[in-house]
Structure formats: structure tokens, C-alpha cells
C-alpha atoms as a PDB file:
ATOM      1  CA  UNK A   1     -15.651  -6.263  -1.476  1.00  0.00           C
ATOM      2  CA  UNK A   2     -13.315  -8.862  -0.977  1.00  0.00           C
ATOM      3  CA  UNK A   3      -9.573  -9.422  -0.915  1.00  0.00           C
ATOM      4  CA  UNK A   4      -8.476 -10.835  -3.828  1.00  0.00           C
ATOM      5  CA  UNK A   5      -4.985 -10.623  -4.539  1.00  0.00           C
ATOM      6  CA  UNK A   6      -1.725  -9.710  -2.946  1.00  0.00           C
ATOM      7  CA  UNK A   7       0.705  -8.737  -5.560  1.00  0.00           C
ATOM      8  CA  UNK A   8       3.961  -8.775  -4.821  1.00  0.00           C
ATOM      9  CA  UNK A   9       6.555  -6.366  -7.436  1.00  0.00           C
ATOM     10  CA  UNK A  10       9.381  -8.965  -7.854  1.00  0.00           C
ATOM     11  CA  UNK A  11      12.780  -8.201  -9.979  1.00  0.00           C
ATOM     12  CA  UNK A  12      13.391 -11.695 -11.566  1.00  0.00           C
ATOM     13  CA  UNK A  13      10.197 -13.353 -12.109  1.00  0.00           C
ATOM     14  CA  UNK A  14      11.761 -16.917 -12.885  1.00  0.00           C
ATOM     15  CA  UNK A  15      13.415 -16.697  -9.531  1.00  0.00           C
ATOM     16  CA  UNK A  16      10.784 -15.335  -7.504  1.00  0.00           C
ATOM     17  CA  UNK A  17       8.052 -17.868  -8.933  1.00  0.00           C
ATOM     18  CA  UNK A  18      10.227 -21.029  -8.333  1.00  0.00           C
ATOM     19  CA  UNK A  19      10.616 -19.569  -4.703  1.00  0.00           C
ATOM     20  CA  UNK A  20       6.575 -19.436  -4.008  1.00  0.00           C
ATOM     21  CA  UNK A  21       5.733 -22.402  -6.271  1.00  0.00           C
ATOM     22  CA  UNK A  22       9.159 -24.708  -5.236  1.00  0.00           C
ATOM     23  CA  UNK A  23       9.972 -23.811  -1.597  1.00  0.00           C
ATOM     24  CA  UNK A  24       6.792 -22.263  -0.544  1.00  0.00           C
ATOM     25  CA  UNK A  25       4.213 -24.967  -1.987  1.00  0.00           C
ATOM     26  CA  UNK A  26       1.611 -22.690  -3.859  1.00  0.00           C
ATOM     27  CA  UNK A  27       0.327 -23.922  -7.030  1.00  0.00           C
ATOM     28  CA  UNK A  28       0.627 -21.993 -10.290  1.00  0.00           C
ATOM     29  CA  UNK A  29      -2.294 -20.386 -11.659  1.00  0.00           C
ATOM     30  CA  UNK A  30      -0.887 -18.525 -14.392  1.00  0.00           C
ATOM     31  CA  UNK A  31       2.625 -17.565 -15.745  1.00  0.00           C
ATOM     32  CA  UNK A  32       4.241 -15.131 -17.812  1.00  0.00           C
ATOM     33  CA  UNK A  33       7.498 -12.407 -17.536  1.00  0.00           C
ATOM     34  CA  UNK A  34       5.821  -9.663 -16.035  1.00  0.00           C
ATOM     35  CA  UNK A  35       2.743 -11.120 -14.256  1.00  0.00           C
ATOM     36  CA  UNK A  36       2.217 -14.816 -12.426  1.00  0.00           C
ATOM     37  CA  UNK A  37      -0.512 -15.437 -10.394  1.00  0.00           C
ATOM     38  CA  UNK A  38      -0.488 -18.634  -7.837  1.00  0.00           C
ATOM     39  CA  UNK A  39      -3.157 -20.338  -5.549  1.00  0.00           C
ATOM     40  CA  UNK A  40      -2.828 -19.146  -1.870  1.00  0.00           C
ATOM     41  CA  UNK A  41      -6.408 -20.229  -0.847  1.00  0.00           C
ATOM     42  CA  UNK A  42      -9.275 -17.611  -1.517  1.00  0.00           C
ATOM     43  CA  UNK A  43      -6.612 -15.697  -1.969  1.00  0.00           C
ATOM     44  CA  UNK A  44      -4.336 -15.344  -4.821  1.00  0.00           C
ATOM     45  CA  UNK A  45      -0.519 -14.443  -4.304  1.00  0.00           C
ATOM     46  CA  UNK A  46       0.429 -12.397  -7.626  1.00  0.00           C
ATOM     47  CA  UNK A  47       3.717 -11.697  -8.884  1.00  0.00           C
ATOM     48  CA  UNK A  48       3.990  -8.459 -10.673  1.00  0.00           C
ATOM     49  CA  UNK A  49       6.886  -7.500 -12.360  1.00  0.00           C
ATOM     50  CA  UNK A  50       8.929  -4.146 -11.314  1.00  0.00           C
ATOM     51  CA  UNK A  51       9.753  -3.425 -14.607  1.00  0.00           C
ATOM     52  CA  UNK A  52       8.462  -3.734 -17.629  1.00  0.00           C
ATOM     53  CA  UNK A  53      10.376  -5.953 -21.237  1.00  0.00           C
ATOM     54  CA  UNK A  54      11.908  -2.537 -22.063  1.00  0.00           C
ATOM     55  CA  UNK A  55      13.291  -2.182 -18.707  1.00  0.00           C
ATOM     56  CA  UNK A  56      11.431   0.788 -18.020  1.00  0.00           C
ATOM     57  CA  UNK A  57      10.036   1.248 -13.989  1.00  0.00           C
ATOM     58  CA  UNK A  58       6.792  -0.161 -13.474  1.00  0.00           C
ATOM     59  CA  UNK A  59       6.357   2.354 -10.363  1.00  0.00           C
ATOM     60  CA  UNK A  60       6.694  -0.906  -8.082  1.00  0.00           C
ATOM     61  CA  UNK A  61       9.615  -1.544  -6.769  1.00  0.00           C
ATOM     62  CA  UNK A  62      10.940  -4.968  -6.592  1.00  0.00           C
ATOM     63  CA  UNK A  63       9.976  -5.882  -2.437  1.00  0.00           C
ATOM     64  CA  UNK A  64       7.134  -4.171  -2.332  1.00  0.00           C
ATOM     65  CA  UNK A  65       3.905  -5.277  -2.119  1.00  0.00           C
ATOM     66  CA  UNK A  66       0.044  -3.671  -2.517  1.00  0.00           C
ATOM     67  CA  UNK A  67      -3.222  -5.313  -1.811  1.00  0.00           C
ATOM     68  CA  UNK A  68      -6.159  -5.937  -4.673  1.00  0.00           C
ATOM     69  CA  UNK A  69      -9.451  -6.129  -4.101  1.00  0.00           C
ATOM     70  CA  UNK A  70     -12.630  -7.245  -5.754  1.00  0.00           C
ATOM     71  CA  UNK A  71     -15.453  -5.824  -6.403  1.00  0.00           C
ATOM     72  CA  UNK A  72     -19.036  -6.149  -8.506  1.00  0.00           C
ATOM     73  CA  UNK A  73     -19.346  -2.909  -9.812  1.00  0.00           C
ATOM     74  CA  UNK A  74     -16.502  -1.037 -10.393  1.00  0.00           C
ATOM     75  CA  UNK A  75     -18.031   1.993 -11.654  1.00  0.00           C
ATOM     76  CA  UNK A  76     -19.830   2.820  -8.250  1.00  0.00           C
ATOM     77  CA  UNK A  77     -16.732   2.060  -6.260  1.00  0.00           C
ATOM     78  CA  UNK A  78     -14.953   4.467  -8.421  1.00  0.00           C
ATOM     79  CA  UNK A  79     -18.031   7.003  -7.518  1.00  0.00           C
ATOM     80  CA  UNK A  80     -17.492   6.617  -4.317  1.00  0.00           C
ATOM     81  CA  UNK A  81     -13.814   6.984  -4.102  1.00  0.00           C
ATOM     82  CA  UNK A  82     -13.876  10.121  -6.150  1.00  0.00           C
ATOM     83  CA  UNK A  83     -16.905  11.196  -3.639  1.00  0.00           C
ATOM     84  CA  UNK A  84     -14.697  11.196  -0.856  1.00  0.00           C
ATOM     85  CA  UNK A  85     -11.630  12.423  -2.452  1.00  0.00           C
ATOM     86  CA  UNK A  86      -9.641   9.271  -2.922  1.00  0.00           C
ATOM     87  CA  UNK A  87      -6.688   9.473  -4.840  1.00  0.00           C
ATOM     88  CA  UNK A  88      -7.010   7.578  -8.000  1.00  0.00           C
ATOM     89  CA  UNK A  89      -3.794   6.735 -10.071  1.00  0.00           C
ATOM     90  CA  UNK A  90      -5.480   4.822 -12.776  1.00  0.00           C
ATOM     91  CA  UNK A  91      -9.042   5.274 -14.263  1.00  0.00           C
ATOM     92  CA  UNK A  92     -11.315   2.199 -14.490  1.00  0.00           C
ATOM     93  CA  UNK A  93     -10.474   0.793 -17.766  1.00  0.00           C
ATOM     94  CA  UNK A  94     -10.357  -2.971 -19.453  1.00  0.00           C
ATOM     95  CA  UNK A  95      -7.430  -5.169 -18.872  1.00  0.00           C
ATOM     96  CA  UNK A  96      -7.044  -8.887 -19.303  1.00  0.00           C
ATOM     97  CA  UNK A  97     -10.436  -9.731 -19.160  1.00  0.00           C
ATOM     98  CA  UNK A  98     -11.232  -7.091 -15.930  1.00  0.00           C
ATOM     99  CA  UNK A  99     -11.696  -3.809 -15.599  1.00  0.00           C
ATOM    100  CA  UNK A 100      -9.333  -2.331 -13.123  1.00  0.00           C
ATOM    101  CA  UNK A 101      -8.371   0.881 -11.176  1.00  0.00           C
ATOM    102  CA  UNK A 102      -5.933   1.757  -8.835  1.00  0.00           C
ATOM    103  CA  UNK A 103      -5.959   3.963  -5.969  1.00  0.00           C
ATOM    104  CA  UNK A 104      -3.953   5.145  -2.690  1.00  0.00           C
ATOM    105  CA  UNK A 105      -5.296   4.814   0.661  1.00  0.00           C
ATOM    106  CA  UNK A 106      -3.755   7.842   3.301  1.00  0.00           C
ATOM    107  CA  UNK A 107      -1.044   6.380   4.342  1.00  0.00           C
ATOM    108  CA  UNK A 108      -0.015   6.877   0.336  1.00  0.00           C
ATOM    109  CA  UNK A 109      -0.066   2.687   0.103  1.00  0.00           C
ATOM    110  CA  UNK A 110      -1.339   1.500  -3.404  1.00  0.00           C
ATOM    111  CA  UNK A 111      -4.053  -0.896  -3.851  1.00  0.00           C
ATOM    112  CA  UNK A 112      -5.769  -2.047  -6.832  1.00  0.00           C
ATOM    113  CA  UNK A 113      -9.679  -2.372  -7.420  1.00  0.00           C
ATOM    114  CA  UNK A 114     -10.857  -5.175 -10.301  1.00  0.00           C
ATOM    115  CA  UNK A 115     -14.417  -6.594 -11.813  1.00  0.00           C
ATOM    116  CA  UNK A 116     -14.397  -9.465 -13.264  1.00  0.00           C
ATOM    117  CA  UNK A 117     -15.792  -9.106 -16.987  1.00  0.00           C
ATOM    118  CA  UNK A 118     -18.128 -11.693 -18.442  1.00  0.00           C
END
């Protein structure tokens, strides 16, 4: 397992990406409204939207922020978690080209869990 993202739930996504990209220095990855991704080293910084086009909460509020890590098989991570009773919000599913779940550790902090999808 690895780190590989630190997304970050941002309210204005033009405003927060010209703040890492412009003041900060990290390259741009990838850009949209609700998700941007830029180049922090072997680790990418990840803007997330907090809410989504209809204005509807995404469950993030802007400010906050949640780790997401890597995996190979995503399938026997999610065995394990449910093993050990680790709360699962989301169910492994497709998304984007990875399959993703998300999970809280004990101190109720989200973090999401990804495989990259050939």
C-alpha cells in the first residue's frame, strides 16, 4: 500500500486550483469542476469538490481533507477491512478508470482505497 493522494474538499475549484498551481508551484495533472488532481511528487495533491453541479453536499466539507491510498488488489483489502470490522462507506466499485472504496479509520477520519484498472 502506498499513499497516493491527498484530497483536499475545496468550495471554489477555480480559486483553489490557481492557489496550488499559481502561488504554490504544483503542476496540473488534470482539471475539471468537481475534481483536479496536481503533481506534488509521488504524491498527488487532489482537489475534490464539496459539492456537487446541483449544489447538493458531497459529504466533504470545503477545508477538509482525507488521505487515499493505493493498492493492487482491492478486493482483498476490502476482505480484510470487513474481517476486522472496518467501517466501509462505499463498496469497491469502478470509477474513472479505478476501482475505489472508501472507508473510516477509528478516529471516524475518511480515507479512500483505489486500484488502478488496466
Amino acid at each position: 500500500m502506498r499513499l497516493g493522494y491527498a484530497i483536499v474538499a475545496v468550495s471554489d475549484m477555480d480559486r483553489s486550483t490557481a492557489f496550488y498551481r499559481d502561488l504554490l508551484g504544483l503542476p496540473v495533472r488534470f482539471q475539471s469542476s468537481h475534481w483536479t488532481e496536481l503533481d506534488a511528487g509521488a504524491t498527488t495533491l487532489a482537489l475534490h469538490a464539496a459539492s456537487s453541479p446541483d449544489g447538493a453536499p458531497t459529504g466533504h466539507p470545503a477545508g477538509t481533507c482525507w488521505p487515499g491510498f493505493s493498492v493492487e488488489d482491492l478486493d482483498a483489502f476490502h476482505a480484510r477491512m470487513v474481517k476486522h470490522g472496518v467501517v466501509c462507506t462505499q463498496e469497491p466499485k469502478p470509477l474513472h478508470g479505478t476501482k475505489l472504496a472508501n472507508y473510516v479509520d477509528p478516529d471516524g477520519l475518511p480515507f479512500s482505497v483505489g486500484e488502478h484498472c488496466a
